[in-house]
N, C-alpha and C. Protein backbone atom coordinates (compact mmCIF):
# COMPACT_ATOMS: atom_id res chain seq x y z
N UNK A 1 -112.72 102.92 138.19
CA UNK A 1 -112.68 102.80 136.76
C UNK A 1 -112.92 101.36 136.35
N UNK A 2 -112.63 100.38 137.20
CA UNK A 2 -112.89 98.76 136.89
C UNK A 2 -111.57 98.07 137.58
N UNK A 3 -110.92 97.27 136.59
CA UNK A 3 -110.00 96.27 137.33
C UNK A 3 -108.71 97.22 138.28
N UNK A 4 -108.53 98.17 137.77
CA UNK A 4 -107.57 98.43 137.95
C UNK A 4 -108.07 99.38 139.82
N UNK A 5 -109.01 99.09 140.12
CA UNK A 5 -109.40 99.73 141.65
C UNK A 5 -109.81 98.81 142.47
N UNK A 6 -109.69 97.08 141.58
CA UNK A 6 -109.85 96.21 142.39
C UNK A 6 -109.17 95.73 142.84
N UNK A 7 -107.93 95.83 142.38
CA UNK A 7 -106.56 95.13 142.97
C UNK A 7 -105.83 96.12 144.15
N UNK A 8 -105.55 95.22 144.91
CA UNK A 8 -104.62 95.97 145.69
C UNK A 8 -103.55 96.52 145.35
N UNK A 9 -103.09 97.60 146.30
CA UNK A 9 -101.45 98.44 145.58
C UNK A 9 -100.65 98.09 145.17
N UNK A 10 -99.60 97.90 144.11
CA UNK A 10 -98.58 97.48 143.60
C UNK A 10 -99.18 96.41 142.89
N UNK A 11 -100.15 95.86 142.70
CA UNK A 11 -100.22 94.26 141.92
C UNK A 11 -99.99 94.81 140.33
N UNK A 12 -100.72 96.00 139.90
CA UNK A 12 -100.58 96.60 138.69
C UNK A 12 -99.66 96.58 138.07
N UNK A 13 -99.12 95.55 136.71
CA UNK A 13 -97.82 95.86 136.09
C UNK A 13 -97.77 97.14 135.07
N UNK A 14 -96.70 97.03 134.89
CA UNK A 14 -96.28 98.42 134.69
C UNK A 14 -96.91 98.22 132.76
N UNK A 15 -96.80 97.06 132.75
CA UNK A 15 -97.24 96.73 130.64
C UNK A 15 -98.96 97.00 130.86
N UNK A 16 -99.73 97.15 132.03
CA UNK A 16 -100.71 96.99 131.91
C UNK A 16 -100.72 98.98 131.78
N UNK A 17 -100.02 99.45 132.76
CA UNK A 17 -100.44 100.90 133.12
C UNK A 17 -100.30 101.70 131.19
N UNK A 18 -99.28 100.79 131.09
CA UNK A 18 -99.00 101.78 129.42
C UNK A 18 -100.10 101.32 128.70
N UNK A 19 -100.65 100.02 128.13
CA UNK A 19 -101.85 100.02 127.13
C UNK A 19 -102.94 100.95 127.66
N UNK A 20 -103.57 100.70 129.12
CA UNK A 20 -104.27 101.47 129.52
C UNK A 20 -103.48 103.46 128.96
N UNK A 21 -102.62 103.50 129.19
CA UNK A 21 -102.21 104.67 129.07
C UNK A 21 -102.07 105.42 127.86
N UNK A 22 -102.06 104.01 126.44
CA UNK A 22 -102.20 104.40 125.28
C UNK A 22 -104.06 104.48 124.83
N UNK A 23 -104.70 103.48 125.29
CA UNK A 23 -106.12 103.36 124.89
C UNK A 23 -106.61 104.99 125.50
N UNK A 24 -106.64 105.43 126.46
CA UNK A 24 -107.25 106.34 127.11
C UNK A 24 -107.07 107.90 126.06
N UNK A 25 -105.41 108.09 125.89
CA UNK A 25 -105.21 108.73 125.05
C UNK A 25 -105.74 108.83 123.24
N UNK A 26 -106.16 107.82 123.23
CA UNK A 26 -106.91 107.76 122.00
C UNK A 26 -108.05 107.93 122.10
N UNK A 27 -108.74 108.24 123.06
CA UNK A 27 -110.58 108.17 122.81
C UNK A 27 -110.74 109.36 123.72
N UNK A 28 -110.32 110.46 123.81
CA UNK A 28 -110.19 112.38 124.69
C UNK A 28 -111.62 112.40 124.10
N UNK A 29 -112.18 112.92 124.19
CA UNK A 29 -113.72 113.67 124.54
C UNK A 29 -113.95 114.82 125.06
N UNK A 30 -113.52 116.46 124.21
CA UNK A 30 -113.71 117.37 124.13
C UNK A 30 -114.92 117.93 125.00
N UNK A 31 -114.91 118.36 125.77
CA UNK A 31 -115.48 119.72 126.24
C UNK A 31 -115.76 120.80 126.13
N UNK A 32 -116.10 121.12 124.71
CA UNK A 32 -116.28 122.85 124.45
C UNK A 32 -116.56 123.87 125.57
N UNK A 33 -115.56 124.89 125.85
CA UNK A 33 -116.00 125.89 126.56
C UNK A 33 -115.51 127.19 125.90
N UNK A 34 -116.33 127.29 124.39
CA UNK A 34 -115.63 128.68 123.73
C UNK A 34 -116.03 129.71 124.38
N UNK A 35 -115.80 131.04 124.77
CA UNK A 35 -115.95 131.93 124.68
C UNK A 35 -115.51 133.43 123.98
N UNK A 36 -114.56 133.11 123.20
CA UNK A 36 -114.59 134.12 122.12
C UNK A 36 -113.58 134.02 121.47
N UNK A 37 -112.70 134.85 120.68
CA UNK A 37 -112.50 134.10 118.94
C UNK A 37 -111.54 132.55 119.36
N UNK A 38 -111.02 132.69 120.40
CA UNK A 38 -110.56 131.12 120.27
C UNK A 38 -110.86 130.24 119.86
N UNK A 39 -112.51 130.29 120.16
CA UNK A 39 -113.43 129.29 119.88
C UNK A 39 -113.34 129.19 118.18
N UNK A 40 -112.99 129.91 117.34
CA UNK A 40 -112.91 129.46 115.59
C UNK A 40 -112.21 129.08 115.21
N UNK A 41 -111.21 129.07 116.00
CA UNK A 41 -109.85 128.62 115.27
C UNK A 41 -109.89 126.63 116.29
N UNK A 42 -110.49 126.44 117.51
CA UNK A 42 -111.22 125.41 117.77
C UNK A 42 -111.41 124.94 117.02
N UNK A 43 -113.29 125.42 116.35
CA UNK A 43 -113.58 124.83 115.12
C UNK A 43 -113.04 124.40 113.93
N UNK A 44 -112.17 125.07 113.57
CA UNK A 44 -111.19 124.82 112.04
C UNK A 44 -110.71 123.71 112.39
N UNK A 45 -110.14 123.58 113.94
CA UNK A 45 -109.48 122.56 114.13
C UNK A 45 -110.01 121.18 113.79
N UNK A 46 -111.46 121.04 113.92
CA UNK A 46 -111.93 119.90 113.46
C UNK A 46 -112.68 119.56 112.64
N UNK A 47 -112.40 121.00 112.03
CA UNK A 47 -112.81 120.94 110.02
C UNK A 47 -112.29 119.41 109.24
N UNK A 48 -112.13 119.74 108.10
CA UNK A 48 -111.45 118.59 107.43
C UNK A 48 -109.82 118.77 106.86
N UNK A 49 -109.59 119.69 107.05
CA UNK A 49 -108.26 120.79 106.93
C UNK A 49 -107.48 120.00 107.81
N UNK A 50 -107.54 120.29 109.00
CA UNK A 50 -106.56 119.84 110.39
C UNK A 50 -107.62 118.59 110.80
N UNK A 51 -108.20 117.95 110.82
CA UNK A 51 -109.10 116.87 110.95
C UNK A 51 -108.57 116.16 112.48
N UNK A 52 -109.23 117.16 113.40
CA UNK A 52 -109.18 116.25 114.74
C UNK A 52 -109.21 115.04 115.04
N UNK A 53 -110.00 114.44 114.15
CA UNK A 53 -110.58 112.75 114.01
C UNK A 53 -109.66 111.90 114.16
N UNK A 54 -108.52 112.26 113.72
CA UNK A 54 -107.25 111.48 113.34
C UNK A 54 -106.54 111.43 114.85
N UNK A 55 -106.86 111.91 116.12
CA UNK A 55 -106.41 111.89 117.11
C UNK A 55 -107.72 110.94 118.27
N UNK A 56 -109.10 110.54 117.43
CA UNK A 56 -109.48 110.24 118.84
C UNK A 56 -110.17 111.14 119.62
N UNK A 57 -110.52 112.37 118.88
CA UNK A 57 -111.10 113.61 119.00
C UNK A 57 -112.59 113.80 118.31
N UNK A 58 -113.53 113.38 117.57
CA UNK A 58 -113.99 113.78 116.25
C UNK A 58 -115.33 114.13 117.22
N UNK A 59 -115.85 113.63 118.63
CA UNK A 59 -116.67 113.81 119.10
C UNK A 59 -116.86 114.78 120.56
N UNK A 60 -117.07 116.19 120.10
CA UNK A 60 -117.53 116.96 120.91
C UNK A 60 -117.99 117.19 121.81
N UNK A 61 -117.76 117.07 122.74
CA UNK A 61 -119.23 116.65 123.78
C UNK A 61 -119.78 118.15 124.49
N UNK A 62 -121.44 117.86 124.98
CA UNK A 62 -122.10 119.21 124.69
C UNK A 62 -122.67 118.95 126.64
N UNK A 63 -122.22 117.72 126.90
CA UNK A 63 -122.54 117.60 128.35
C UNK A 63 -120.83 117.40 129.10
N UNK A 64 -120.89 118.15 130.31
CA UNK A 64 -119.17 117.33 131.14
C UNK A 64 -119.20 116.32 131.57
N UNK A 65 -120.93 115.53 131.63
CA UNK A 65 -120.67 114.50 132.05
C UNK A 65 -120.13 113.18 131.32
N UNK A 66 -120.25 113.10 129.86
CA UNK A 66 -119.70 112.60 129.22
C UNK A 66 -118.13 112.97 128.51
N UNK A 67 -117.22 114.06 128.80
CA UNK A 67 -115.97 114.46 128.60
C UNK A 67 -115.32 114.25 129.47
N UNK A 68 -113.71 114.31 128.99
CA UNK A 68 -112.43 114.28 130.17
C UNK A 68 -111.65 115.09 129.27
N UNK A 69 -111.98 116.04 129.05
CA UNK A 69 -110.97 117.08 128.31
C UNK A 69 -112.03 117.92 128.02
N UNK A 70 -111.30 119.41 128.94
CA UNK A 70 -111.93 120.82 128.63
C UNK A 70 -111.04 121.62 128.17
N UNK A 71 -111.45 122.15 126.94
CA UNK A 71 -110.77 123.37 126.28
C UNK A 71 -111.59 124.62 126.51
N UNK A 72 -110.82 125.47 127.15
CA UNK A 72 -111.39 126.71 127.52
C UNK A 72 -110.46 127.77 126.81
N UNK A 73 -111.24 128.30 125.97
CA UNK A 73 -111.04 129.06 124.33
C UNK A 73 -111.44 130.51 124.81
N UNK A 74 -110.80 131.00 125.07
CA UNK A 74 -111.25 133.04 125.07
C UNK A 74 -111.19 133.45 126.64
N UNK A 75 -111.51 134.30 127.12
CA UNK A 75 -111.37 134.96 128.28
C UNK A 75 -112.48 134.27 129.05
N UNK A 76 -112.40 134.64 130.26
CA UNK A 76 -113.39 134.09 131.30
C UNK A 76 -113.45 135.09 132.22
N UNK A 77 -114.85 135.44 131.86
CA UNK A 77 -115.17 136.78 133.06
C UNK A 77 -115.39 136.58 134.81
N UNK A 78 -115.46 137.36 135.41
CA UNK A 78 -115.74 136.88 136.77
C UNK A 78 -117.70 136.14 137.16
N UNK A 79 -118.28 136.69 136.09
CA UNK A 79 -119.76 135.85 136.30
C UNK A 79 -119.46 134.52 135.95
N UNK A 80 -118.64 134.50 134.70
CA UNK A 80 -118.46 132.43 134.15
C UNK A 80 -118.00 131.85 135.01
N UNK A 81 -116.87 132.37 135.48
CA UNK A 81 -115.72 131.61 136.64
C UNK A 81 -116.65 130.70 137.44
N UNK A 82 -117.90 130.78 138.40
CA UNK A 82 -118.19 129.65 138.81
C UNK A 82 -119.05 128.48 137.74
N UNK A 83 -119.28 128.97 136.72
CA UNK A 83 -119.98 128.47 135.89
C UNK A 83 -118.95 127.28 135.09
N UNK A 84 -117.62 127.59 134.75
CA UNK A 84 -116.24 126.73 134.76
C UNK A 84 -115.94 125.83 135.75
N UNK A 85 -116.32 126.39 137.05
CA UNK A 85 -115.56 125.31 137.89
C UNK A 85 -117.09 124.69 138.24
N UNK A 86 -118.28 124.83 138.22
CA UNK A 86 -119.30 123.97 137.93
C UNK A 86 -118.85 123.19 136.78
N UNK A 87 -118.82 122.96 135.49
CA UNK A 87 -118.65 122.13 134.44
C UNK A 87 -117.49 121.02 134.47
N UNK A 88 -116.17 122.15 135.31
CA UNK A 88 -115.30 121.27 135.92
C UNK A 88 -115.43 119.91 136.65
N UNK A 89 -115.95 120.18 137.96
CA UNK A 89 -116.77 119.09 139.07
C UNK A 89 -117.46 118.72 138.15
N UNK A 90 -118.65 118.85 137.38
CA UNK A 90 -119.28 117.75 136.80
C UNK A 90 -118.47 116.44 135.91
N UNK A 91 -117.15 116.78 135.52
CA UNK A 91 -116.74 116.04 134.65
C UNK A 91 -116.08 114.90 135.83
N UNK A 92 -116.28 113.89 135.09
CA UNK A 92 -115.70 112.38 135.63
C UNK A 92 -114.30 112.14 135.33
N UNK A 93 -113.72 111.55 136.66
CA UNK A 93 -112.38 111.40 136.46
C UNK A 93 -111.79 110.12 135.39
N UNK A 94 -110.48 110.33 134.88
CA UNK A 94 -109.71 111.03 135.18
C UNK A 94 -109.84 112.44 133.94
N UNK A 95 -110.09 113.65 134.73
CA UNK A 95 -110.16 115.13 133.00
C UNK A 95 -108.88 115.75 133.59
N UNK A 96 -108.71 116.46 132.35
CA UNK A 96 -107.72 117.50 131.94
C UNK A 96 -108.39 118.68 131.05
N UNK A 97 -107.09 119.90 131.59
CA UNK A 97 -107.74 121.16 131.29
C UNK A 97 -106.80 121.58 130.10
N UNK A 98 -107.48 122.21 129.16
CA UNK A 98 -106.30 122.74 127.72
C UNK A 98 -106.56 124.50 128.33
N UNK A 99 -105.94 125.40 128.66
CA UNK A 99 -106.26 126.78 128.70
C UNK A 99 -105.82 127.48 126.84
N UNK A 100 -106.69 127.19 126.18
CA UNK A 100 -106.55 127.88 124.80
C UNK A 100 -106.69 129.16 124.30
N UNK A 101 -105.05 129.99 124.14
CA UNK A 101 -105.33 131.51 124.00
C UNK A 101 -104.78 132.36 125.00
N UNK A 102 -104.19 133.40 124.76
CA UNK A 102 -103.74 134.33 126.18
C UNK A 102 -104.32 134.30 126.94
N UNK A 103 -105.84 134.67 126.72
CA UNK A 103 -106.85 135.09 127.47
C UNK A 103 -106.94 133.91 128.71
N UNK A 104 -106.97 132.97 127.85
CA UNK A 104 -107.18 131.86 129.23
C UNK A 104 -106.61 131.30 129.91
N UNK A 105 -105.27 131.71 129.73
CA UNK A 105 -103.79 131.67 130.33
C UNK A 105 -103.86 132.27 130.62
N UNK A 106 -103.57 133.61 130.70
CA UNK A 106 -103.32 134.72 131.71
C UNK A 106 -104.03 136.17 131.71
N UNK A 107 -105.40 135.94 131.56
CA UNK A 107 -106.12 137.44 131.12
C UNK A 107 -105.64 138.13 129.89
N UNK A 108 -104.80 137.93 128.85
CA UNK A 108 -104.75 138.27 128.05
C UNK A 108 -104.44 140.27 128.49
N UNK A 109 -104.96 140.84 127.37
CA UNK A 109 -104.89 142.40 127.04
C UNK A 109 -105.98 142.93 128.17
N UNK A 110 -106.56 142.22 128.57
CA UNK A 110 -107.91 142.16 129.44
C UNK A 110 -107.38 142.25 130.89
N UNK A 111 -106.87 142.98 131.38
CA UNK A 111 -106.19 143.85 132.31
C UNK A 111 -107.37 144.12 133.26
N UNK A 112 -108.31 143.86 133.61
CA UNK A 112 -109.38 144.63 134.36
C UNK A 112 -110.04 143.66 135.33
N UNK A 113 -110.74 144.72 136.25
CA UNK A 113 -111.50 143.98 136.88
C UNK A 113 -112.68 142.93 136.59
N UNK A 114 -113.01 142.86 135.70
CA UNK A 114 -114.42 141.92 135.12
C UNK A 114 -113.49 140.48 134.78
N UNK A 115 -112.24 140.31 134.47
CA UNK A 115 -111.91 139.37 133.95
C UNK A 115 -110.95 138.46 134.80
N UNK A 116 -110.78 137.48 134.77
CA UNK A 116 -110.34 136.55 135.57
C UNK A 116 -108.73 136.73 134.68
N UNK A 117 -107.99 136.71 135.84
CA UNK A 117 -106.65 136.78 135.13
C UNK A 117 -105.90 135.73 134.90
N UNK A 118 -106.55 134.10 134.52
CA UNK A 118 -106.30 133.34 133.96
C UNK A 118 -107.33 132.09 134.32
N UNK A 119 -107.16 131.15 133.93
CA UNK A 119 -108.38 129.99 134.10
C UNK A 119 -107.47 129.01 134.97
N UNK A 120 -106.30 129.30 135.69
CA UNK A 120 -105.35 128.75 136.26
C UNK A 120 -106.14 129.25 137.81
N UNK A 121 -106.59 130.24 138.01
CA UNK A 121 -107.37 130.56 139.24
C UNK A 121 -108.61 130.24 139.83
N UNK A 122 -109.14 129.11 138.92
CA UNK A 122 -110.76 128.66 138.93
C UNK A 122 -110.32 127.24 138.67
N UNK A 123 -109.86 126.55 137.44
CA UNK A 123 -109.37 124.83 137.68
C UNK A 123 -107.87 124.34 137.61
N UNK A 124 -107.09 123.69 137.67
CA UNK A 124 -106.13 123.36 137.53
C UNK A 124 -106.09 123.27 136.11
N UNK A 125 -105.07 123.56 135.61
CA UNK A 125 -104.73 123.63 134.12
C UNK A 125 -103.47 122.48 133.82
N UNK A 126 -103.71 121.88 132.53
CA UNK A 126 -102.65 120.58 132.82
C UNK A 126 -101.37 121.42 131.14
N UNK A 127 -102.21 121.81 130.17
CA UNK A 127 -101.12 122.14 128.81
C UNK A 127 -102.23 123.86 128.63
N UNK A 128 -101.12 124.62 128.90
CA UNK A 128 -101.58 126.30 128.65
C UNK A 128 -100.62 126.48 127.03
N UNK A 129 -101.56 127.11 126.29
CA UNK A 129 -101.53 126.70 124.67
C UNK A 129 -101.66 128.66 124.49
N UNK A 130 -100.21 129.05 124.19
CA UNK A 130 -100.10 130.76 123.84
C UNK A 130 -100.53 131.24 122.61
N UNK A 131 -101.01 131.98 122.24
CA UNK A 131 -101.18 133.00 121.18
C UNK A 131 -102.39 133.20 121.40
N UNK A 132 -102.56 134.52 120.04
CA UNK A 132 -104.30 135.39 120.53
C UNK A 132 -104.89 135.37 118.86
N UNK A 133 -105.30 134.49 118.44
CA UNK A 133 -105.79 133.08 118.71
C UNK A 133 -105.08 132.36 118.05
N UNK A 134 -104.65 131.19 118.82
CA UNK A 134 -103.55 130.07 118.53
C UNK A 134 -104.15 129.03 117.49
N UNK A 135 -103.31 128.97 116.78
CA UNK A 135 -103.68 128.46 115.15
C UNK A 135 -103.85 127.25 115.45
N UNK A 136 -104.54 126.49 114.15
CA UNK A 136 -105.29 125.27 114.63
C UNK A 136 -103.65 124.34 114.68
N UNK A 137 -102.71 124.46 114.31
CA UNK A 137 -101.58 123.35 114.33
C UNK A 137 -101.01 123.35 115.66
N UNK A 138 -101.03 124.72 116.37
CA UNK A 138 -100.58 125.02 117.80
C UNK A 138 -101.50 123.70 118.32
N UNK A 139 -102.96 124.22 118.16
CA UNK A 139 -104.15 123.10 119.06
C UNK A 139 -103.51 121.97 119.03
N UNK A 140 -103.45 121.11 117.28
CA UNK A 140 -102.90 120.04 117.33
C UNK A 140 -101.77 119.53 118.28
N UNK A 141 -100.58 120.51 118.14
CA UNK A 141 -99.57 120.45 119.20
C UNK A 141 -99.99 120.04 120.24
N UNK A 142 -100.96 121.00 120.92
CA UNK A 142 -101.08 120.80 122.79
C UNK A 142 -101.72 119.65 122.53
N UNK A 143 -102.55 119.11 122.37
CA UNK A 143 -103.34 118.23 122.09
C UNK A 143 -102.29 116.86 122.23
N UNK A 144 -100.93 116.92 121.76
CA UNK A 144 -100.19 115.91 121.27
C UNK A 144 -99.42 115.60 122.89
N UNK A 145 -98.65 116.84 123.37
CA UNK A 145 -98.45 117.18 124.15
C UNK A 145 -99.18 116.61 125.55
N UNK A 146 -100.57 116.60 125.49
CA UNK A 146 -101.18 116.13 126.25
C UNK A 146 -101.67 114.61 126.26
N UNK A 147 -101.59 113.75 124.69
CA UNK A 147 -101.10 112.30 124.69
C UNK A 147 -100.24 112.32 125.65
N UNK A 148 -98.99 113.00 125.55
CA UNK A 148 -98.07 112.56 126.23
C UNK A 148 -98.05 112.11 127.61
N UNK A 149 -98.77 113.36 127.91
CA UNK A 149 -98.75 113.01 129.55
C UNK A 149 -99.59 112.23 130.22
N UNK A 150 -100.96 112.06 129.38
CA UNK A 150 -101.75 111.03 129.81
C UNK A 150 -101.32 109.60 129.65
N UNK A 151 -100.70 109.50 128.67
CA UNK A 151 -99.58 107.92 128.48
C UNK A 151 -98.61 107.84 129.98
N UNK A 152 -98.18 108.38 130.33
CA UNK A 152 -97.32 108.67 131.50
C UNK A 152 -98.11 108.46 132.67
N UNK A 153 -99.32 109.02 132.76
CA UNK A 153 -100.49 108.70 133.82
C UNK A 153 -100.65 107.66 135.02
N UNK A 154 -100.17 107.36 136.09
CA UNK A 154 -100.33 106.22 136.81
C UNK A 154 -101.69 105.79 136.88
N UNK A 155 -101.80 104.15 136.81
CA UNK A 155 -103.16 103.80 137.28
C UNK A 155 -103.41 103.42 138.78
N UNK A 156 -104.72 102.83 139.40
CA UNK A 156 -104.75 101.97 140.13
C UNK A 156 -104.70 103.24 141.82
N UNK A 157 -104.47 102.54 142.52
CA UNK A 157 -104.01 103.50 144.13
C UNK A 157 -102.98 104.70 143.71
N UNK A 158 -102.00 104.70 143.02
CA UNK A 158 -100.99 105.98 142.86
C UNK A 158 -101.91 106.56 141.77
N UNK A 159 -103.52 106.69 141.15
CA UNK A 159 -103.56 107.89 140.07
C UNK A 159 -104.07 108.37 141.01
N UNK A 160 -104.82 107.98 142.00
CA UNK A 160 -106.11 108.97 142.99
C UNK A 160 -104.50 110.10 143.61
N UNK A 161 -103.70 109.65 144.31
CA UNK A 161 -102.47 110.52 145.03
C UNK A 161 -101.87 110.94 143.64
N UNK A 162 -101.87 110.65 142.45
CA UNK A 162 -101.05 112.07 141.43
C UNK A 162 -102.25 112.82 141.31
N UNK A 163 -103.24 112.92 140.94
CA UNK A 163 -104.52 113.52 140.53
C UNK A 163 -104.39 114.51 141.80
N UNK A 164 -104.45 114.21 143.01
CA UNK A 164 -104.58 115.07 144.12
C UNK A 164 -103.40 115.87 144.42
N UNK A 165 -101.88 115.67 144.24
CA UNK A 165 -101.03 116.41 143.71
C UNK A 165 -100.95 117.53 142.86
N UNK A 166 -101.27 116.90 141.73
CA UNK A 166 -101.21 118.01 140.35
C UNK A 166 -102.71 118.92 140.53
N UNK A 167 -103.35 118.60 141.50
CA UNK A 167 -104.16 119.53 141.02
C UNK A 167 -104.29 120.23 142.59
N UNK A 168 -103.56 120.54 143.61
CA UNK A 168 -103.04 120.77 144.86
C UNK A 168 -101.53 121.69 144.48
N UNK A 169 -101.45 120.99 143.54
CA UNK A 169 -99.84 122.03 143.30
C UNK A 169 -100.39 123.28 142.07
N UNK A 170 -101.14 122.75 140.97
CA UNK A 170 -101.74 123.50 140.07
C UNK A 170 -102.24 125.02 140.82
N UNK A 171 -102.93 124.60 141.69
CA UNK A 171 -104.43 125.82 141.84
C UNK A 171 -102.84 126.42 143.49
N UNK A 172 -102.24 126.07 143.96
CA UNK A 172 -101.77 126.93 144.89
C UNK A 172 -100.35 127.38 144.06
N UNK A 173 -99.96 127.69 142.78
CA UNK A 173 -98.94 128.49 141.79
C UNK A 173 -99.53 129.47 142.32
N UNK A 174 -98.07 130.96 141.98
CA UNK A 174 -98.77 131.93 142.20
C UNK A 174 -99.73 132.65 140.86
N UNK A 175 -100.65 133.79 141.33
CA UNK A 175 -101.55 134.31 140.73
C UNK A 175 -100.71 135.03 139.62
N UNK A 176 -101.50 134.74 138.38
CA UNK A 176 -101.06 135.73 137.12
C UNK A 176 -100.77 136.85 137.33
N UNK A 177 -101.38 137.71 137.91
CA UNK A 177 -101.68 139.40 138.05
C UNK A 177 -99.93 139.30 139.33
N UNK A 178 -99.36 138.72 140.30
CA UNK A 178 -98.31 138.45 140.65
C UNK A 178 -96.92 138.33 140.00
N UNK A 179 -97.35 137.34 138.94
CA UNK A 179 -96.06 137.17 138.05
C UNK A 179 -96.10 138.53 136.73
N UNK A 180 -97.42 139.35 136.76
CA UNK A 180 -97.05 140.31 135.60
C UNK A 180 -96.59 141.43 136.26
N UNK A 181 -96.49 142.14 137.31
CA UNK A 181 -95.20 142.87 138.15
C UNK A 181 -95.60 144.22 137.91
N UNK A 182 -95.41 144.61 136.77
CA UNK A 182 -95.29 146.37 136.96
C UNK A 182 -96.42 146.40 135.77
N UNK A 183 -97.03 145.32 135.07
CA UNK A 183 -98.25 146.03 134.10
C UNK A 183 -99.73 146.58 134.91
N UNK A 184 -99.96 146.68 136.43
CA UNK A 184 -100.68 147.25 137.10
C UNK A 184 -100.82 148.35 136.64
């Protein structure tokens, strides 16, 4: 990322890790990955109503190679699923995943074989955001939620070992269709 991979371990003070930890959180760079009505209540979100802008948000991005934040809005069938974790790998570290909507949390009503029974089984998910479709103030919420934790973020030699953690502990949780028990 720059200075902070040139120094050796520990030199990093801790006043440096938080500005870095506040700047980063202010400039998120969206990833659209709608796939169905999630994706409108998305949009509203950065109407002039709820005005994303005001977070550091206002710019969309239509490539992963320019984002570090994917919102994945509606269900995800088993053809997208590699098409997600393609867009995933393309994005540059350090990203985070929003799962927006039942559907993309946990298959939703979508009980079947065609559908992936959550987006927790294809990338690591960092803030899973409930309802069918979760109103634009919920978004705001996770969104806030996820300041949070990126402020918290280690830099330097300890982000490469949390990054490989959280997303090592993420993807081996157990499977959705596991924790829903008797709706088989």
């Amino acid at each position: 990322m720059g200075l902070e991979e040139q120094l050796p371990g520990g030199i990093l003070l801790s006043t440096v890790e938080k500005v870095a930890g506040f700047v980063r959180k202010g400039s998120l760079w969206p990833a659209t990955f709608g796939l169905a009505c999630c994706a409108i209540e998305m949009m509203a979100t950065a109407g002039p109503r709820f005005d994303i802008a005001r977070f550091g948000m206002e710019r969309f991005s239509a490539t992963p190679r320019q984002a570090d934040l994917m919102i994945v809005a509606g269900r995800v069938s088993q053809k997208m699923a590699p098409v997600l974790r393609q867009v995933y790998d393309q994005m540059a570290e350090p990203k985070w995943v929003l799962a927006m909507g039942v559907c993309a949390s946990s298959g939703g009503m979508f009980n079947n074989y065609a559908v992936v029974q959550g987006v927790d089984h294809v990338v690591p998910v960092d803030i899973y955001l409930p309802g069918c479709p979760p109103r634009p103030e919920m978004l705001l919420n996770a969104i806030l939620a996820l300041h949070a934790k990126i402020a918290e973020m280690p830099l330097g030699v300890h982000r490469a070992e949390a990054v490989a953690a959280a997303e090592k502990a993420a993807l081996a949780a157990p499977t959705t269709l596991e924790l829903k028990g008797l709706l088989r």
